[in-house]
Protein backbone atom coordinates (compact mmCIF):
# COMPACT_ATOMS: atom_id res chain seq x y z
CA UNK A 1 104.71 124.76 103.47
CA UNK A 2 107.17 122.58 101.81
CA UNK A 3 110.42 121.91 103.55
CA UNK A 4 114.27 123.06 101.76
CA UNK A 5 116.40 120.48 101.11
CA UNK A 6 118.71 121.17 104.69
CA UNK A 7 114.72 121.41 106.47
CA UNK A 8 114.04 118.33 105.63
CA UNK A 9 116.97 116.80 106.04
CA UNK A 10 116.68 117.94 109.95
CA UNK A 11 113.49 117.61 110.26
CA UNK A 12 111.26 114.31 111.67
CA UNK A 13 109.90 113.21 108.11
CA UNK A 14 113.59 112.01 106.88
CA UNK A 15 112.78 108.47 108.04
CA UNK A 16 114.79 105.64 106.00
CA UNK A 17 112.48 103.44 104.35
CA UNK A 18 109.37 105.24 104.76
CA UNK A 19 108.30 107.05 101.54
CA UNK A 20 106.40 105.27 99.17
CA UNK A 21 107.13 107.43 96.57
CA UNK A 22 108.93 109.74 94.65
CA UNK A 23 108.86 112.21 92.30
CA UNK A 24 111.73 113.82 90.49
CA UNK A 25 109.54 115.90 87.75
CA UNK A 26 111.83 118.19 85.43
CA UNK A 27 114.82 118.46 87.29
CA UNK A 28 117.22 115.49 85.95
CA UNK A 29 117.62 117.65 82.61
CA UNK A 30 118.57 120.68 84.49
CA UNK A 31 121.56 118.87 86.63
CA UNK A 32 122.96 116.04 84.24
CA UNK A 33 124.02 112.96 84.86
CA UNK A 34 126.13 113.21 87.88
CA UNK A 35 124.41 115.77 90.16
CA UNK A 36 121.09 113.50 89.23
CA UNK A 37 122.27 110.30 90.53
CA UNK A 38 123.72 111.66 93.28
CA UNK A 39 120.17 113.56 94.32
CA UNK A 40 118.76 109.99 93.73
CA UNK A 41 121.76 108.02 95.53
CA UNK A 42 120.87 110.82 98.45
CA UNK A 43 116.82 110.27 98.92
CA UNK A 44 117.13 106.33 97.80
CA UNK A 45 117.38 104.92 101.18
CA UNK A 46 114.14 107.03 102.44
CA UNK A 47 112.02 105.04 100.16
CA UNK A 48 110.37 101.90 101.08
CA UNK A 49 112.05 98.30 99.61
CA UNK A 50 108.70 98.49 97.42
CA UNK A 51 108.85 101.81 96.50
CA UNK A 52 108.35 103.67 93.31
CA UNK A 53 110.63 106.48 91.98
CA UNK A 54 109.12 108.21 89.37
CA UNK A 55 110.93 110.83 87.07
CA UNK A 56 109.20 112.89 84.95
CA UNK A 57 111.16 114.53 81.91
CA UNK A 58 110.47 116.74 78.87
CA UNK A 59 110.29 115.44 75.39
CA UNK A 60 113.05 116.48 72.71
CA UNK A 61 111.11 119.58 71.95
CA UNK A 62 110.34 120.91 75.20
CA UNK A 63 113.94 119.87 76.26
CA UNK A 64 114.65 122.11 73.46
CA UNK A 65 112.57 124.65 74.51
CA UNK A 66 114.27 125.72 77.59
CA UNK A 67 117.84 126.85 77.60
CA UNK A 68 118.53 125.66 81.30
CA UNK A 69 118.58 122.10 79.57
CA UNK A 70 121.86 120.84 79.91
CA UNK A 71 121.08 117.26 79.52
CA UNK A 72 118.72 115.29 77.59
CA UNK A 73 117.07 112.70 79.64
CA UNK A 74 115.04 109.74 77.67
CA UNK A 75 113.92 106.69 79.01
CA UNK A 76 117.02 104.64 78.80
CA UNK A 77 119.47 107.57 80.68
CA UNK A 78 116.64 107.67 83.21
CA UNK A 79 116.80 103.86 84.11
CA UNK A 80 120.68 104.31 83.80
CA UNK A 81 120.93 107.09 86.40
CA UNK A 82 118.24 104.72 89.10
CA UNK A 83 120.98 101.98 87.95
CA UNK A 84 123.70 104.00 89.21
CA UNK A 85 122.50 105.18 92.37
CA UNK A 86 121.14 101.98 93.28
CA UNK A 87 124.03 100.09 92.98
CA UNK A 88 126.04 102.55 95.86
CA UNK A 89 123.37 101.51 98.51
């Protein structure tokens, strides 16, 4: 069963520099900038020196598909928000 956000952050699989991977799939769109580098900023230090973060976002149409969109997220905005988190740690 997955873990909530304040499980996992308890729990024995919150290990700095452990993960080798993660994925933020079609959430940075529904938080905007701010609230999405700061969930980044937040699980950044959990992931391994060589590890990947991978976030997944819709296209223009399915971003304007879904009126809990609040942000457009392309390519650029996505490397900008790693950018921003990374340079805190």
């Amino acid at each position: 069963m997955p873990l909530q956000p304040a499980e996992f952050e308890q729990s024995e699989v919150n290990v700095h520099n452990y993960y080798d991977s993660f994925l933020l799939a079609h959430v940075a769109e529904h938080l905007g900038e701010s609230a999405t580098t700061d969930l980044i900023r937040r699980y950044l230090p959990l992931l391994k020196r060589v590890g990947k973060l991978i976030v997944i976002t819709p296209q223009e149409a399915g971003y304007r598909s879904d009126p809990t969109h609040i942000q457009f997220t392309n390519f650029n905005s996505a490397r900008q928000y790693c950018s921003y988190a990374d340079s805190i740690n």
